[in-house]
Protein backbone atom coordinates (compact mmCIF):
# COMPACT_ATOMS: atom_id res chain seq x y z
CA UNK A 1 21.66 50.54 41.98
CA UNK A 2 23.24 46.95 42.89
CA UNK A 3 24.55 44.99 40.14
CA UNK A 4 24.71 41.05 40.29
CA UNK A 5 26.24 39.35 37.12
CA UNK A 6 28.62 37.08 36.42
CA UNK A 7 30.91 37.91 33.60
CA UNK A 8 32.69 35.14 31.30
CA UNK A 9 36.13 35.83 30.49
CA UNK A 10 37.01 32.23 29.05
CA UNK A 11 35.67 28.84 29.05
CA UNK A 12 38.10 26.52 27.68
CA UNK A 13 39.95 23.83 29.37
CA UNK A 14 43.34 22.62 29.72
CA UNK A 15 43.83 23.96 26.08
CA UNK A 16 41.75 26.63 24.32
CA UNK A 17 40.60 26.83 21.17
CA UNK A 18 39.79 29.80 18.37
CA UNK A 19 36.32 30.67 19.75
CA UNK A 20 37.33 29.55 24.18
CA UNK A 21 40.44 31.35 25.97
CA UNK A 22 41.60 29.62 29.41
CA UNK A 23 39.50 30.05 32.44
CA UNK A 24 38.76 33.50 33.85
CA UNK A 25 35.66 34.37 35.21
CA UNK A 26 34.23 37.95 37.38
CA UNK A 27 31.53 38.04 39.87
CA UNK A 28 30.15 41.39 40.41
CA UNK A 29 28.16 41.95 43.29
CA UNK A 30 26.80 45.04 43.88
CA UNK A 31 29.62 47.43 44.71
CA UNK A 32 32.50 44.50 44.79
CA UNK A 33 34.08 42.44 42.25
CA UNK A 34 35.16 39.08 42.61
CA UNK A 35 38.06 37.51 39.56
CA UNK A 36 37.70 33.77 39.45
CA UNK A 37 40.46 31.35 38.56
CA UNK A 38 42.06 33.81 36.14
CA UNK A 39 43.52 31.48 33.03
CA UNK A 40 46.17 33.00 30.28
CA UNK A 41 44.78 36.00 28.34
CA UNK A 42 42.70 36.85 31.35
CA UNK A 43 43.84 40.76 31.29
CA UNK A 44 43.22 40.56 26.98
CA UNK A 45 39.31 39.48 27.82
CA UNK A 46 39.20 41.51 30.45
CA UNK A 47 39.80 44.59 27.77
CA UNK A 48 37.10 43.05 25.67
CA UNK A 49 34.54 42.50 28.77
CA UNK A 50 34.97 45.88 29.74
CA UNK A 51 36.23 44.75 32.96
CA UNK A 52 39.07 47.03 34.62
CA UNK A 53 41.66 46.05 37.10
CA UNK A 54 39.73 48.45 39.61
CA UNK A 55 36.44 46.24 39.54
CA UNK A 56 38.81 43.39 41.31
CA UNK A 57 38.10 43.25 45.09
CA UNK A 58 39.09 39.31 45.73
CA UNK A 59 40.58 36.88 43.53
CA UNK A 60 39.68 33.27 43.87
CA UNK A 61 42.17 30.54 42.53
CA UNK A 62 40.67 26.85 42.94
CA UNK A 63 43.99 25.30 41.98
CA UNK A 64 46.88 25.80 40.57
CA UNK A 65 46.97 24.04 37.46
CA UNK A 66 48.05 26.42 34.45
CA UNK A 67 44.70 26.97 32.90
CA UNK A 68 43.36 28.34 36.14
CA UNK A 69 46.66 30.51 37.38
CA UNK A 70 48.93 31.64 34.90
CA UNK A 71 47.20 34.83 34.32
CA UNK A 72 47.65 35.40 38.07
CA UNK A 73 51.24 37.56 37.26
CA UNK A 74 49.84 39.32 34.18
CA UNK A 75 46.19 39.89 36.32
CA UNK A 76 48.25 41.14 39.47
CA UNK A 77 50.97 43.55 37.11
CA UNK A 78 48.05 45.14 36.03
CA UNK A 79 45.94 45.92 39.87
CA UNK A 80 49.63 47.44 40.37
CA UNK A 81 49.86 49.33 37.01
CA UNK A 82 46.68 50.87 37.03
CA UNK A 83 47.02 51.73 40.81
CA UNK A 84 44.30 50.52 41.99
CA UNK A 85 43.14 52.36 45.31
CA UNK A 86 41.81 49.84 47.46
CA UNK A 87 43.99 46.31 48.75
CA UNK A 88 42.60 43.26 46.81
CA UNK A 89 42.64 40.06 48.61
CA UNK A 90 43.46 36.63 47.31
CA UNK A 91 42.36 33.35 47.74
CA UNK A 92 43.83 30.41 47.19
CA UNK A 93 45.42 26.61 48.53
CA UNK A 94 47.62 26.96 51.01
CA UNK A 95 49.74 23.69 49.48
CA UNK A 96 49.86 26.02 46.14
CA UNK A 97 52.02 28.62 48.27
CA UNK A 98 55.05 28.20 46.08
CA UNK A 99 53.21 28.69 43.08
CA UNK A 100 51.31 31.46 44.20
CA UNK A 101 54.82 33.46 44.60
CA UNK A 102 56.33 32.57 41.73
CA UNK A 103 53.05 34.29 40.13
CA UNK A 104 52.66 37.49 41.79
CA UNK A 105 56.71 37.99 41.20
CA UNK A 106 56.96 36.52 38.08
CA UNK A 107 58.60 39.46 36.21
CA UNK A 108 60.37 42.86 37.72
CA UNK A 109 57.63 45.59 38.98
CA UNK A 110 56.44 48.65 41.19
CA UNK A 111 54.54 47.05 43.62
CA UNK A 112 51.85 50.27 44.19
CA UNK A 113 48.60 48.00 45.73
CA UNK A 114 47.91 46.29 49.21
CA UNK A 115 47.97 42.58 48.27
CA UNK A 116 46.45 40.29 51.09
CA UNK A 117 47.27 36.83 50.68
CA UNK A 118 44.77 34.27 52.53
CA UNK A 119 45.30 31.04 51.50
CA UNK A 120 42.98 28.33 52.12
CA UNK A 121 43.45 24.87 53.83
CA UNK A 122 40.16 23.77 55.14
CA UNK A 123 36.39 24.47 54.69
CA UNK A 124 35.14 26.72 56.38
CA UNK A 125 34.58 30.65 55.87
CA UNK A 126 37.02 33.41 54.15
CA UNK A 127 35.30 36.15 54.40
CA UNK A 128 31.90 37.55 55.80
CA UNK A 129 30.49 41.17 55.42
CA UNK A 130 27.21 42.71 55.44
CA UNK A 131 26.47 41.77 51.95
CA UNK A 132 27.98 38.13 51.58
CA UNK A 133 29.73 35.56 53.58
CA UNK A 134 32.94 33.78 51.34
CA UNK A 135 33.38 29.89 52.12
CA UNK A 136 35.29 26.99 50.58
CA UNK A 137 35.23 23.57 50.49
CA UNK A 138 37.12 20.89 49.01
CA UNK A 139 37.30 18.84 46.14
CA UNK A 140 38.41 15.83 44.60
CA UNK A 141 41.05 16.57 41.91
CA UNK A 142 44.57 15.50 41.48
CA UNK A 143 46.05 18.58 43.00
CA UNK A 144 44.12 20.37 45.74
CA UNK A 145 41.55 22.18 44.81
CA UNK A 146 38.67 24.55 46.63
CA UNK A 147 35.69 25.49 45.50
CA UNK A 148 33.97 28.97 46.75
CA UNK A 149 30.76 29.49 47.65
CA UNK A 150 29.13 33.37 48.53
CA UNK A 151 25.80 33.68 50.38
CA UNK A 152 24.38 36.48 51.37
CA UNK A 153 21.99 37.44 54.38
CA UNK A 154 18.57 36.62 55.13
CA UNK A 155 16.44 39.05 54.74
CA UNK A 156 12.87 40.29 54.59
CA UNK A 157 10.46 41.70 52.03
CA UNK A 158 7.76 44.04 52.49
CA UNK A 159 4.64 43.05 51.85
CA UNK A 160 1.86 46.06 50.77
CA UNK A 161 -1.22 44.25 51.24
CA UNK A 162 0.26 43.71 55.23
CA UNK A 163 1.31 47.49 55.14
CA UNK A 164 -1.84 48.68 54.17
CA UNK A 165 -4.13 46.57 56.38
CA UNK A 166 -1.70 48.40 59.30
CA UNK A 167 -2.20 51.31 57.94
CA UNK A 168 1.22 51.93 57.14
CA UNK A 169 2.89 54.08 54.39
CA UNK A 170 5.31 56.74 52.97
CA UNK A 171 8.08 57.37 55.48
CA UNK A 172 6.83 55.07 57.97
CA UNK A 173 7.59 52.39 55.66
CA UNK A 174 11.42 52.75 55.82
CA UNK A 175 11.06 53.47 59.50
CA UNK A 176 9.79 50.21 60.70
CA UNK A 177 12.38 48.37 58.05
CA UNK A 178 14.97 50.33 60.47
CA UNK A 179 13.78 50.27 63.97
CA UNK A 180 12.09 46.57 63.55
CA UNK A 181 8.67 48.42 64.88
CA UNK A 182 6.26 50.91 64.21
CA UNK A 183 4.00 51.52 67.77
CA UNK A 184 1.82 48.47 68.12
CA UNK A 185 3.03 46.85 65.27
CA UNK A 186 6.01 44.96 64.07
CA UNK A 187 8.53 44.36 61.25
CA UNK A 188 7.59 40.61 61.05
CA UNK A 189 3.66 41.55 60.74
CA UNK A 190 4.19 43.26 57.60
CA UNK A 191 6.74 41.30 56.06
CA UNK A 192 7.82 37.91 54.93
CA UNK A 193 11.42 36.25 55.03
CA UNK A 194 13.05 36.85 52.00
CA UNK A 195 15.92 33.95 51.67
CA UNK A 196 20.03 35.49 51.21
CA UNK A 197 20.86 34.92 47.55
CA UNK A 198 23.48 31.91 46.87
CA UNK A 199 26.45 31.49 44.10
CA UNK A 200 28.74 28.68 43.81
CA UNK A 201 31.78 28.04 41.88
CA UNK A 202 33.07 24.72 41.59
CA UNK A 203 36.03 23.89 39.26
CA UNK A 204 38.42 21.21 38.52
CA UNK A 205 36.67 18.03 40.45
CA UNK A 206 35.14 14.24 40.49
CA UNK A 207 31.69 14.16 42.20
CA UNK A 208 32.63 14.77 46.37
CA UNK A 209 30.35 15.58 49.19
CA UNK A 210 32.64 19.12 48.72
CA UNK A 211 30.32 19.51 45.40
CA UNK A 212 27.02 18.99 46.97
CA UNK A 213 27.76 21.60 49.88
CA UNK A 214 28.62 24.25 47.40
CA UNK A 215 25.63 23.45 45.18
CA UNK A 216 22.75 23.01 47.72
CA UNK A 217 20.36 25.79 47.04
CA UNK A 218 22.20 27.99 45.10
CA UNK A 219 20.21 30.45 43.32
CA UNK A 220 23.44 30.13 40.62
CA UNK A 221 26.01 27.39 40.20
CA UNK A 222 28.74 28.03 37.90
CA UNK A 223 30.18 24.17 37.28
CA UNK A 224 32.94 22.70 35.11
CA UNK A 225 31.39 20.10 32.68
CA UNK A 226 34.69 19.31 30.91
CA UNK A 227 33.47 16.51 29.21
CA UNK A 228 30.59 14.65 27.79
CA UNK A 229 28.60 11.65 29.33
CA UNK A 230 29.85 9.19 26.96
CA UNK A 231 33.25 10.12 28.31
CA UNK A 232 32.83 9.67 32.09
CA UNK A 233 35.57 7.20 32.90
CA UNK A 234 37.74 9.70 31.24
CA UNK A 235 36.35 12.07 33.08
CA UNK A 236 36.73 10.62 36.64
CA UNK A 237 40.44 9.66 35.92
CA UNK A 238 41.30 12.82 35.54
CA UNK A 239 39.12 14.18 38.57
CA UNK A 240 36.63 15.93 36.30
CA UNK A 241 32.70 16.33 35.37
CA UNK A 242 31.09 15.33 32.92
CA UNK A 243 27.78 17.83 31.95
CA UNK A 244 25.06 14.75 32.89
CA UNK A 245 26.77 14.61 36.13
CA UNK A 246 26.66 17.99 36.72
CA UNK A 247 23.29 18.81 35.91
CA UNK A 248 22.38 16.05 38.13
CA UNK A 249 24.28 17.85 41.33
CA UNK A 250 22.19 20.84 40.55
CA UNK A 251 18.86 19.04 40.21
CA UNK A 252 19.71 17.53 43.58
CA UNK A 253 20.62 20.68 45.23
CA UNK A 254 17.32 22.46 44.13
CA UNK A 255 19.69 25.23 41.61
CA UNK A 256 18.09 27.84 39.89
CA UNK A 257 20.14 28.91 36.81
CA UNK A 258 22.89 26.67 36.07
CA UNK A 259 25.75 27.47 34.11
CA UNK A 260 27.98 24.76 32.84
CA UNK A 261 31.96 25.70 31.48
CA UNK A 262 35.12 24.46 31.30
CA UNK A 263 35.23 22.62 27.87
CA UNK A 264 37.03 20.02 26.51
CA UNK A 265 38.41 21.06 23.17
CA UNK A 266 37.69 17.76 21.80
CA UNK A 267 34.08 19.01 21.55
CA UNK A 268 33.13 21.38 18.93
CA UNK A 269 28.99 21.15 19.25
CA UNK A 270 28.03 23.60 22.58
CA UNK A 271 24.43 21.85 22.46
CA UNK A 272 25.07 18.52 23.40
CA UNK A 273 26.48 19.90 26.88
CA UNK A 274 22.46 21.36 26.59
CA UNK A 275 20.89 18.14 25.54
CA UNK A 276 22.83 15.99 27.93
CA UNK A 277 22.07 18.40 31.11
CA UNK A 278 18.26 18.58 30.28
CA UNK A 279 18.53 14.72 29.75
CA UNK A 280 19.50 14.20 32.98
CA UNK A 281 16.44 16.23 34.84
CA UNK A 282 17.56 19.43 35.59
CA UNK A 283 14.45 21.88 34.74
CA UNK A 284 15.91 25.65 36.01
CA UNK A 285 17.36 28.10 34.17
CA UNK A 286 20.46 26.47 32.52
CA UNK A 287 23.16 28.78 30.24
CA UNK A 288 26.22 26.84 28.48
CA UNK A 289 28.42 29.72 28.57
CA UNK A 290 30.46 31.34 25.84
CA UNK A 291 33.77 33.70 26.15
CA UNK A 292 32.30 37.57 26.99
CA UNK A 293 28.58 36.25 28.37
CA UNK A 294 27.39 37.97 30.71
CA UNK A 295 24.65 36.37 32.76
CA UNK A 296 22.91 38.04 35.29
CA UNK A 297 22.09 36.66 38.76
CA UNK A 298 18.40 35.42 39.29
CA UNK A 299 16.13 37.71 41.02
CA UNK A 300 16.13 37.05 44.76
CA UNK A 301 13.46 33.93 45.52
């Protein structure tokens, strides 16, 4: 059975707090997992998450400031420790290149796991598969950052009351989902498109056209809101969100379940990031996420 969910590993900002470790966040979906901008302590929440090194397929970084990267060397020890058997890839800005190494060979090792290193420079796509395409785009933050955005395939869904009137049942069901026809009739009489599911992660940014493209019908949008509406010029000088301006992206770009992170520790109250997204018009599904959450993905539209 697929699993979707997105597992919080930490939610704190530039400096965490005794209830929010740095950044680190995992994507599972279905049989692959995906480790987003893994913070310090990402391996210690892992433990607590019940996440193991072999449920990391990818790694994301969308910049390389510390709360986002330095548990790269302690993240990548451990793929190698546990001897993980398939490569892991990793993501991240090409401009970062320098940091990336000093990371991954931070500290003396046996190097035992394929390591692909991609590194981004422009949007466009990563990866694509048969379950997901991987694309980033770029953002508006003092050092370059990416966000990542995964979409999977169209599709289509069966529809019974189409099936019957056909005639159509048992084995023959699975058959014309293969073969795109049954005799006379086809797949598209007895279905109905059934849109590609859509997750976005966007860090460490002001509001940018890069923001928009990664948000625009997501069925999730995982979104920094470091800080509070009343703080917005703060916010924009140091190329961040406030949680008003990021429940307003997700309005705009018809979201589903929005989940805001990425707190400032000058805020102690997890509500008002609630109050102040609701204030500005968003009306999905909306989770302010805490360290160890685990939220799952909504049900394909």
């Amino acid at each position: 059975m697929s699993v979707r969910e997105f597992v919080v590993l930490g939610t704190a900002s530039q400096v965490p707090t005794r209830h929010r470790n740095h950044n680190g966040y995992l994507l599972r979906w279905d049989g692959e997992g995906i480790l987003f901008d893994p913070g310090e302590g990402t391996q210690r929440q892992m433990l607590r998450a019940g996440v193991a090194a072999h449920d990391i397929d990818r790694i994301c970084v969308t910049h390389f400031h510390g709360d986002h990267s330095l548990g790269l060397a302690g993240v990548i020890q451990r793929i190698n420790l546990d001897q993980v058997p398939h490569p892991v890839t990793a993501h991240y800005p090409a401009s970062g290149q320098k940091f990336f190494d000093r990371l991954r060979y931070a500290t003396a090792y046996r190097e035992t796991v394929v390591l692909r290193e991609e590194p981004v420079s422009a949007d466009g796509t990563l990866a694509q598969g048969s379950s997901y395409t991987l694309e980033a785009r770029l953002l508006s933050h003092p050092v370059e950052s990416f966000g990542y955005r995964i979409t999977e395939p169209d599709g289509r869904r069966m529809v019974p009351e189409l099936l019957a009137r056909h005639g159509i049942k048992g084995p023959d069901v699975g058959r014309i989902q293969r073969e795109g026809r049954l005799g006379t009739v086809t797949l598209d009489e007895v279905s109905e498109p059934r849109p590609g599911q859509r997750f976005a992660f966007v860090m460490d940014t002001r509001l940018c056209p890069g923001v928009d493209a990664l948000a625009e019908g997501c069925d999730m949008l995982v979104i920094e809101s470091t800080f509070l509406d009343e703080d917005e010029r703060l916010a924009t000088d140091h190329g961040h969100l406030t949680a008003g301006q990021a429940a307003r992206v997700a309005r705009d770009a018809g979201v589903r379940h929005l989940v805001l992170t990425h707190f400032s520790q000058r805020y102690t109250d997890p509500t008002e990031f609630e109050r102040q997204a609701r204030a500005a018009g968003f009306e999905g599904e909306l989770t302010v996420a805490a360290d160890l959450m685990r939220v799952p993905l909504p049900k394909r539209g």
